[in-house]
Protein backbone atom coordinates (compact mmCIF):
# COMPACT_ATOMS: atom_id res chain seq x y z
CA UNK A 1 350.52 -107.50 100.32
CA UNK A 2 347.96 -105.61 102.74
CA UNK A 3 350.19 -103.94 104.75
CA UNK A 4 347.18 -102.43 106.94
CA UNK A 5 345.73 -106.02 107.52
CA UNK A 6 349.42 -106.78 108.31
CA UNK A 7 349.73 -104.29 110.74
CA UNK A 8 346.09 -105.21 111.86
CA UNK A 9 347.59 -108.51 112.89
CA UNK A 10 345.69 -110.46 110.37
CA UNK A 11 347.96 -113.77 110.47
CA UNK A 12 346.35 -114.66 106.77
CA UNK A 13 347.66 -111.58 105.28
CA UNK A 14 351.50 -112.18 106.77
CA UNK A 15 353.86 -113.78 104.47
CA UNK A 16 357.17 -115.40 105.82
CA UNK A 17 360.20 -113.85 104.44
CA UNK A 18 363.47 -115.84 102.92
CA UNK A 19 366.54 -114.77 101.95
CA UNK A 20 367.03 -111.61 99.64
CA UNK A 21 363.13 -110.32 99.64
CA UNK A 22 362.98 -107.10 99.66
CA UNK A 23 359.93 -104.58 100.99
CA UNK A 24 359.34 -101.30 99.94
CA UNK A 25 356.35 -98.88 100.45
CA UNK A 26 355.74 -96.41 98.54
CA UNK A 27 354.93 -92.38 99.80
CA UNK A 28 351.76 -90.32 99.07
CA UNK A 29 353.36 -88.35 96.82
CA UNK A 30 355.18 -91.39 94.28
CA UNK A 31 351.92 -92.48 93.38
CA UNK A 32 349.81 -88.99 93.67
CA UNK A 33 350.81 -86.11 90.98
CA UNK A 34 350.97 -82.99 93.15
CA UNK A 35 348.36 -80.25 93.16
CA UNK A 36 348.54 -76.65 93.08
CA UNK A 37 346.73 -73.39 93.36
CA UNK A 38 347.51 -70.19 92.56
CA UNK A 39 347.37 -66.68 93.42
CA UNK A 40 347.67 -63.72 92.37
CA UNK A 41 347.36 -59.95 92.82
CA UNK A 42 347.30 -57.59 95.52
CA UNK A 43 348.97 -59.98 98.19
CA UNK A 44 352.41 -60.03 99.67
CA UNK A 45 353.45 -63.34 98.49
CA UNK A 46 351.53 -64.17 95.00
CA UNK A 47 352.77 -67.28 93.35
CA UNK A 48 351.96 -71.47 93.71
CA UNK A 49 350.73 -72.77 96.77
CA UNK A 50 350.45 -76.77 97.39
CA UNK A 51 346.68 -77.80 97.29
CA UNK A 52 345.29 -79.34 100.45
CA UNK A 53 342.41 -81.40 102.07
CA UNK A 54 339.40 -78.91 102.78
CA UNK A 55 341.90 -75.97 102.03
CA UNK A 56 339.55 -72.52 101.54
CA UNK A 57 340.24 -68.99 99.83
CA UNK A 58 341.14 -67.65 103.62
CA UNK A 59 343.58 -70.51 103.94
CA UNK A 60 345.02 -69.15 100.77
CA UNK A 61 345.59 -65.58 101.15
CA UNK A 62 346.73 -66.64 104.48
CA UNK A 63 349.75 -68.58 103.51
CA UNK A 64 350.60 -65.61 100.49
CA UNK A 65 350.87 -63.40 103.54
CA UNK A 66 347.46 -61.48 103.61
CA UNK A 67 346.24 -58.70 101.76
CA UNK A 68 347.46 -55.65 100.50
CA UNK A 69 346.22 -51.89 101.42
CA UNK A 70 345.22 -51.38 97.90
CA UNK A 71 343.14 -54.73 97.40
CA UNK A 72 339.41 -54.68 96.28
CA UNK A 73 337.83 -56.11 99.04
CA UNK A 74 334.61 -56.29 97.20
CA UNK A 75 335.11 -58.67 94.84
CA UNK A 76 337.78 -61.29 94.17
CA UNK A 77 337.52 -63.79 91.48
CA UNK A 78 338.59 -67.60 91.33
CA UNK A 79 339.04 -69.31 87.37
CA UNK A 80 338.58 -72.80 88.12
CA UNK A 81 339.20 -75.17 85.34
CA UNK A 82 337.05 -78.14 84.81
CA UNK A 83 337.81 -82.00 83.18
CA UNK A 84 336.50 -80.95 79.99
CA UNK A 85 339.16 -78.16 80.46
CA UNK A 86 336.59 -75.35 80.28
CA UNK A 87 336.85 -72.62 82.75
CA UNK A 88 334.13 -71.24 85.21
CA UNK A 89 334.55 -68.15 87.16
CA UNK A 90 333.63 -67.66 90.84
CA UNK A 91 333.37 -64.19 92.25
CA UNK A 92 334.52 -64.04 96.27
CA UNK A 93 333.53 -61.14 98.23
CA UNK A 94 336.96 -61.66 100.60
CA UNK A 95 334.71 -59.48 103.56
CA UNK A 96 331.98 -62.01 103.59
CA UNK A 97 333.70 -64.81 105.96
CA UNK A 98 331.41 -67.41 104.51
CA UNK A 99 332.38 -66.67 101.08
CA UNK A 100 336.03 -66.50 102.80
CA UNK A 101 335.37 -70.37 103.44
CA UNK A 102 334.61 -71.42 99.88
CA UNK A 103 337.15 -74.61 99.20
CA UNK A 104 339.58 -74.53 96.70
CA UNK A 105 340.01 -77.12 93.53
CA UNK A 106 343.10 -78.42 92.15
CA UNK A 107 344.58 -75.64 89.61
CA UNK A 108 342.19 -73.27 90.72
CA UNK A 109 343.44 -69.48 90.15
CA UNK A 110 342.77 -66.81 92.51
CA UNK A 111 343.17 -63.03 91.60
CA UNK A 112 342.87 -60.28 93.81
CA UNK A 113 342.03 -57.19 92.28
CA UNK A 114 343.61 -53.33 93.34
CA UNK A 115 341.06 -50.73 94.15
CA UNK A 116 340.46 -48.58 90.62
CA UNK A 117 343.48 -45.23 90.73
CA UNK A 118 345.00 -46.64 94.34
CA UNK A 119 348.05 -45.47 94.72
CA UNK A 120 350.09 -45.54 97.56
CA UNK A 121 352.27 -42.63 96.51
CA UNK A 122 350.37 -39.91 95.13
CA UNK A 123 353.24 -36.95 95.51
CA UNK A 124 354.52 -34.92 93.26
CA UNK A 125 357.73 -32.62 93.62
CA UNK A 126 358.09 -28.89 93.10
CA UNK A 127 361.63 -27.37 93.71
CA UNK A 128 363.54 -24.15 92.92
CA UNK A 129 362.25 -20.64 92.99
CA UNK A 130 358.93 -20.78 94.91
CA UNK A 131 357.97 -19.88 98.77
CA UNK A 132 357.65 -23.65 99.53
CA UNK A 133 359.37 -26.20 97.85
CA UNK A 134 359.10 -29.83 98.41
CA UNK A 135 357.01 -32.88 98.23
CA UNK A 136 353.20 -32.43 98.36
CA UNK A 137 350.96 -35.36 98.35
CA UNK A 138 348.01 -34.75 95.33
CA UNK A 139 344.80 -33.60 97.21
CA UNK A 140 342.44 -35.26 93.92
CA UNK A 141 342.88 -37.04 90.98
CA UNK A 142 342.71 -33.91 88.81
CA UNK A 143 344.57 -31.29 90.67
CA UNK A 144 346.49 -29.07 88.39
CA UNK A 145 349.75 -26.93 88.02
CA UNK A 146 348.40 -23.88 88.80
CA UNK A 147 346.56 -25.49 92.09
CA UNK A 148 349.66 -26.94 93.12
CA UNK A 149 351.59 -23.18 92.57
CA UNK A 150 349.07 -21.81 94.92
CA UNK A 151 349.57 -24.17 97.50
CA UNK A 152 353.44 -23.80 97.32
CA UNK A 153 352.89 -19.99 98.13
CA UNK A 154 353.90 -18.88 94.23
CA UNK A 155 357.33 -17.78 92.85
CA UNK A 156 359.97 -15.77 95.18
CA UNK A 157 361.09 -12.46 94.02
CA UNK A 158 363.84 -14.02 91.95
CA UNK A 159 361.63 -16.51 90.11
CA UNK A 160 361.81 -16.78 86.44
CA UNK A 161 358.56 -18.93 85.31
CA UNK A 162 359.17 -19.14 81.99
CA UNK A 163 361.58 -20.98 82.05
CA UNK A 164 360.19 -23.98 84.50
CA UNK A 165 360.93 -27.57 83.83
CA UNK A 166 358.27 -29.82 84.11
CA UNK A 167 359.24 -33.48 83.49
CA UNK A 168 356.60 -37.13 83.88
CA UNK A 169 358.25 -40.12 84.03
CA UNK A 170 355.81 -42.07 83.41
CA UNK A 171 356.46 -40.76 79.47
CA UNK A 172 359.80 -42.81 79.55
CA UNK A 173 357.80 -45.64 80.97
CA UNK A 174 355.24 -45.79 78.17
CA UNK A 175 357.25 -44.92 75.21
CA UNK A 176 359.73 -48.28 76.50
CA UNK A 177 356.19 -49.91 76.79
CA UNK A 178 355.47 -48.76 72.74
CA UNK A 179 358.92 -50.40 71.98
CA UNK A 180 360.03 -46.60 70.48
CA UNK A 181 363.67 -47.19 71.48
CA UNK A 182 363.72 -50.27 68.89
CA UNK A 183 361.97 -48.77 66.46
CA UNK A 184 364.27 -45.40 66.27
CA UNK A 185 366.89 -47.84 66.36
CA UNK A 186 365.96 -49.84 63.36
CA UNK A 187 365.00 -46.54 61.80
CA UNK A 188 369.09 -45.86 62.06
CA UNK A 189 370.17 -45.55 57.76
CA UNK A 190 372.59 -48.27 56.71
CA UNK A 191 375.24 -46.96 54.37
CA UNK A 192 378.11 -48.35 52.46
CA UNK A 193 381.65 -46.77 53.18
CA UNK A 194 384.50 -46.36 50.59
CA UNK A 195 385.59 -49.72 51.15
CA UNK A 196 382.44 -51.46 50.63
CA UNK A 197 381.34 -52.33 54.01
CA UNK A 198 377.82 -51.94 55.28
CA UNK A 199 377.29 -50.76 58.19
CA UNK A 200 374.46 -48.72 60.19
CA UNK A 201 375.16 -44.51 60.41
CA UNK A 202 374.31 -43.53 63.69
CA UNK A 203 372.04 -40.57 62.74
CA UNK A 204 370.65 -39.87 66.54
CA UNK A 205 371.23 -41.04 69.37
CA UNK A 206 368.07 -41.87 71.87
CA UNK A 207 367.73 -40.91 75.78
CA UNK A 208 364.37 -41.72 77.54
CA UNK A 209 365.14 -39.18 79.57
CA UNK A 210 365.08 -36.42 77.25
CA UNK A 211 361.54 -36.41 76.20
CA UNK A 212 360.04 -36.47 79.80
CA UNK A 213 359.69 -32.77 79.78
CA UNK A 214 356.17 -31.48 79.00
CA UNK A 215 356.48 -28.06 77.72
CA UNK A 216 354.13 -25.40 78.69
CA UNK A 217 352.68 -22.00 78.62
CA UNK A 218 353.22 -20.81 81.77
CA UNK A 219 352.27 -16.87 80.98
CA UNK A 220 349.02 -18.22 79.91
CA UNK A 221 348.48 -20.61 82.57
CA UNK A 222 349.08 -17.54 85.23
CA UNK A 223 347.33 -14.70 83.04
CA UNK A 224 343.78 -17.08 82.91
CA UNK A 225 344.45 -18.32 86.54
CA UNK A 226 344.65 -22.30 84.93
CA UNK A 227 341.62 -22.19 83.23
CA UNK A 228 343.89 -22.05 79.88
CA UNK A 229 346.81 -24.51 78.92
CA UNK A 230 346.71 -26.42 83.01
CA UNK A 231 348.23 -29.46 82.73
CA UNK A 232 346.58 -32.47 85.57
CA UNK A 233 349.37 -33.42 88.06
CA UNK A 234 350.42 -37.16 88.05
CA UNK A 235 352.14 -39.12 90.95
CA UNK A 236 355.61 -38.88 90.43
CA UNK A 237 355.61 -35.59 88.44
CA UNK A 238 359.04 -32.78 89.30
CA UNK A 239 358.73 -29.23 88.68
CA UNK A 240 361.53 -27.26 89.14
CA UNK A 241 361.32 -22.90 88.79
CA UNK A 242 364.65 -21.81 87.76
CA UNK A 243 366.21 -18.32 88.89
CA UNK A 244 366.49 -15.47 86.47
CA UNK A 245 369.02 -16.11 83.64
CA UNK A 246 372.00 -13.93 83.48
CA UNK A 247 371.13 -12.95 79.44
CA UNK A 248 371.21 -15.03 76.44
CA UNK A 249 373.17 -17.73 75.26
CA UNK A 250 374.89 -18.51 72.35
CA UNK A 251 376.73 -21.68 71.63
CA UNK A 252 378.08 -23.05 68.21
CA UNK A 253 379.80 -22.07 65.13
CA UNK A 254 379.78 -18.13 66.06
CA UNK A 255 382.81 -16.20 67.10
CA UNK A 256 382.91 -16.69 70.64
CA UNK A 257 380.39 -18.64 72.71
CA UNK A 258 378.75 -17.53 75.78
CA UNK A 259 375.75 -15.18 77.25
CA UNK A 260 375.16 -12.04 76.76
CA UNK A 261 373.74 -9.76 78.37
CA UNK A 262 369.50 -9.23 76.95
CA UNK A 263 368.75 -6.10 75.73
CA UNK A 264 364.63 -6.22 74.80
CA UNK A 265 363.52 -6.04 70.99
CA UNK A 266 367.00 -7.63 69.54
CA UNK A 267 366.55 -10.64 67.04
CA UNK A 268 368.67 -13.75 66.91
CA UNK A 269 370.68 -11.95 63.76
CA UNK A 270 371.57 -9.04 66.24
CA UNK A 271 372.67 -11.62 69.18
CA UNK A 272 374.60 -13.76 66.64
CA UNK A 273 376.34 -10.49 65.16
CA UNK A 274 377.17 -9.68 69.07
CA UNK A 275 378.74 -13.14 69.44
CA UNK A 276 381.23 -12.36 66.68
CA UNK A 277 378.84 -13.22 63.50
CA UNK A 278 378.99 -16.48 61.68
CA UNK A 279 382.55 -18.68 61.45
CA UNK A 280 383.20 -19.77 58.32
CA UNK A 281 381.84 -23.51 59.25
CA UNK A 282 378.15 -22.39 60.12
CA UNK A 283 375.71 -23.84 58.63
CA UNK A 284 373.45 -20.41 59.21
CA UNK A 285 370.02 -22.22 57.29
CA UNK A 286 370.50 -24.90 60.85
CA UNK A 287 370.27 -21.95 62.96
CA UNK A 288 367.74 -22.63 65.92
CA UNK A 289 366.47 -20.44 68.59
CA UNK A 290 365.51 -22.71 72.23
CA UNK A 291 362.98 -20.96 74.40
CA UNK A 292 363.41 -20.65 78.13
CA UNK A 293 360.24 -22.88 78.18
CA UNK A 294 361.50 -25.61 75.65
CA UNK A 295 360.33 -24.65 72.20
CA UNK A 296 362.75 -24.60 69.61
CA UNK A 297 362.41 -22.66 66.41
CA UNK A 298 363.92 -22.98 63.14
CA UNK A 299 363.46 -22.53 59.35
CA UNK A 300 364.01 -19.64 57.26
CA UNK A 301 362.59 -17.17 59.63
CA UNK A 302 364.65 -17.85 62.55
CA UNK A 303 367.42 -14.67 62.12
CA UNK A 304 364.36 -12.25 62.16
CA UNK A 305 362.79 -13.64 65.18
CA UNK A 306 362.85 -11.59 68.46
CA UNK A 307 364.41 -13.21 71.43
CA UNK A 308 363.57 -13.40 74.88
CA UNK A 309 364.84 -13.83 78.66
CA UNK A 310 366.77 -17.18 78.89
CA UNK A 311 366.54 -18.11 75.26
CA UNK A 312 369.44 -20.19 73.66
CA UNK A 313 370.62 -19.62 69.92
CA UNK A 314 372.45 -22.53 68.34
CA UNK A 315 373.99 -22.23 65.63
CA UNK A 316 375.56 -25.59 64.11
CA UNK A 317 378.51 -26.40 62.30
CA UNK A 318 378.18 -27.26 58.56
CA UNK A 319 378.88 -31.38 57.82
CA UNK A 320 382.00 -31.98 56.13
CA UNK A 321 381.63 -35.18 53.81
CA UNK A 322 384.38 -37.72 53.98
CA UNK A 323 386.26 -37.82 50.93
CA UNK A 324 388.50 -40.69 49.74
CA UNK A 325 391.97 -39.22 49.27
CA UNK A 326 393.31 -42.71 48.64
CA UNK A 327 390.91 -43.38 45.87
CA UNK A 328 391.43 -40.28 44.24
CA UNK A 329 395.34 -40.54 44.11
CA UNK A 330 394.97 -43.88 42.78
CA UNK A 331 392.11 -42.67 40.07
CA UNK A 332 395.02 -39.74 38.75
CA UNK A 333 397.75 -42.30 39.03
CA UNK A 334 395.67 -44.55 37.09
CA UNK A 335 394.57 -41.88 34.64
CA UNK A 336 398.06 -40.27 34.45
CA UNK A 337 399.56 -44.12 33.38
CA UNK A 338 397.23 -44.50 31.13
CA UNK A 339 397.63 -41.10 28.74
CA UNK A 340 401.49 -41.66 29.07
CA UNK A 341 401.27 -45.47 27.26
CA UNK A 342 399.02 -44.23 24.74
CA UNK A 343 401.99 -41.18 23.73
CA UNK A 344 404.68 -44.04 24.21
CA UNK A 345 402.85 -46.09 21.58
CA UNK A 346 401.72 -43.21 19.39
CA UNK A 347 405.44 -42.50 19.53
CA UNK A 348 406.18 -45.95 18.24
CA UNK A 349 403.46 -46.09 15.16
């Protein structure tokens, strides 16, 4: 039936009902598949947006809630796919309004691009010993450490520099980007206890966290006023300038743990002999020496080498491997059976 002829009052087009007929008329949207566009980028809202009649770019980034601060006003590109299903790109300068007016296709992609290095936040923090500590927003992509410890005034009186902590975040970010946490893990040994199970030996155990510190020369960066060993500032970046250490520290398999008190020119051997010497459980080849600035020496030569301000000796404890009592008692019972039936029967002959 032509309902709009109907409707029309076209007479020829009516039909006269009878019992039971039924009339049902259909929406837009039964018989049309819905269309979309999309959007995506540096607006508030990016996502699917229903497609309609005469609808333009503007109309777009109107309903995903407008622009962003760091959007690339310049140049904003639309992949539109044709029937063949190849795609053609169309490049939108969103500050030409004319170009602003350009009318969307069904399944047509929009993608706003950021400004190249915008970044809202561009702070880094600096804490601890120094005139000034706080947040200071980078003045240029390549300021450095040693720019940044002028501007903070320098180190108080009770500073000690070489032992400042500089830690990036964005290392945890991009080593979880690399995968490295699965990886290490995988790396784990598998071993097979006494009882014949396989299982995986937890060798190490991973934390992001600890490998965001960056560790540095800082008497070199101060001696050649950062023209040696500077490190560029990143957003996000926290410095912190400890106070002078109290002497050095000694943890581990030693007599007693604790600091003592530094006395210039003494080697770890001396510090270690201070500390009550070796217990009978250190493993004295593990022996490491920490720096105040985060190097850590070991080998053969560590004993001999000469230790500074706020350096930490560690001495670890020698691994004790698991022995099967159980199996061992059984073996001698086993053993012990065994030579007594062969005297019973040699008895016997």
């Amino acid at each position: 039936i032509d309902i709009k002829a109907i409707l029309n009052g076209d007479k020829d087009s009516d039909i006269l009902l009878q019992d039971r007929d039924s009339l049902y008329v259909y929406a837009i949207n039964e018989v049309e598949r819905n269309k979309y566009v999309y959007i995506e980028g540096e607006v508030k809202r990016p996502g699917r947006y229903p497609l309609y009649d005469n609808m333009t770019v503007g109309d777009l980034i109107f309903l995903a809630g407008s622009l962003l601060r760091g959007a690339n006003y310049t140049q904003a590109e639309i992949a539109r796919i044709d029937s063949l299903g190849d795609v053609n790109l169309l490049y939108i300068a969103l500050e030409d309004s004319l170009q602003l007016a350009t009318e969307l296709q069904e399944d047509d992609h929009l993608y706003i691009r950021k400004i190249p290095e915008w970044e809202i936040n561009r702070s880094v923090t600096i804490a601890g010993e120094v005139t000034y500590p706080g947040k200071y927003w980078l003045a240029s992509h390549d300021e450095t450490l040693y720019q940044l410890l002028q501007r903070c005034g320098g180190f108080t009186p009770n500073a000690f520099p070489q032992g400042i902590i500089f830690q990036r975040t964005s290392i945890e970010k991009n080593l979880n980007n690399l995968n490295v946490p699965e990886l290490l893990e995988r790396s784990q040994p598998i071993v097979m206890d006494s009882t014949g199970n396989i299982t995986q030996a937890r060798i190490f155990d991973y934390k992001t966290k600890s490998v965001n510190r960056i560790i540095l020369d800082i008497n070199k960066i101060l001696a050649t006023e950062g023209k040696e060993e500077d490190i560029v500032l990143e957003p996000g970046d926290n410095i912190f300038v400890p106070s002078k250490p109290s002497g050095i520290s000694i943890v581990g398999a030693v007599g007693a743990n604790g600091t003592i008190q530094f006395q210039p020119g003494l080697n770890v051997k001396s510090y270690i002999k201070r500390a009550g010497d070796f217990t009978r459980r250190a493993d004295k080849k593990g022996t490491r020496l920490v720096r105040a600035w985060g190097e850590v020496i070991s080998g053969g030569g560590v004993l001999k080498k000469k230790v500074e301000m706020g350096d930490i000796i560690i001495v670890p404890a020698k691994i004790q491997k698991e022995h099967n009592w159980l199996r061992t008692i059984t073996t001698a019972l086993t053993a012990t059976t065994g030579a007594l039936t062969t005297i019973y029967l040699i008895g016997k002959l």
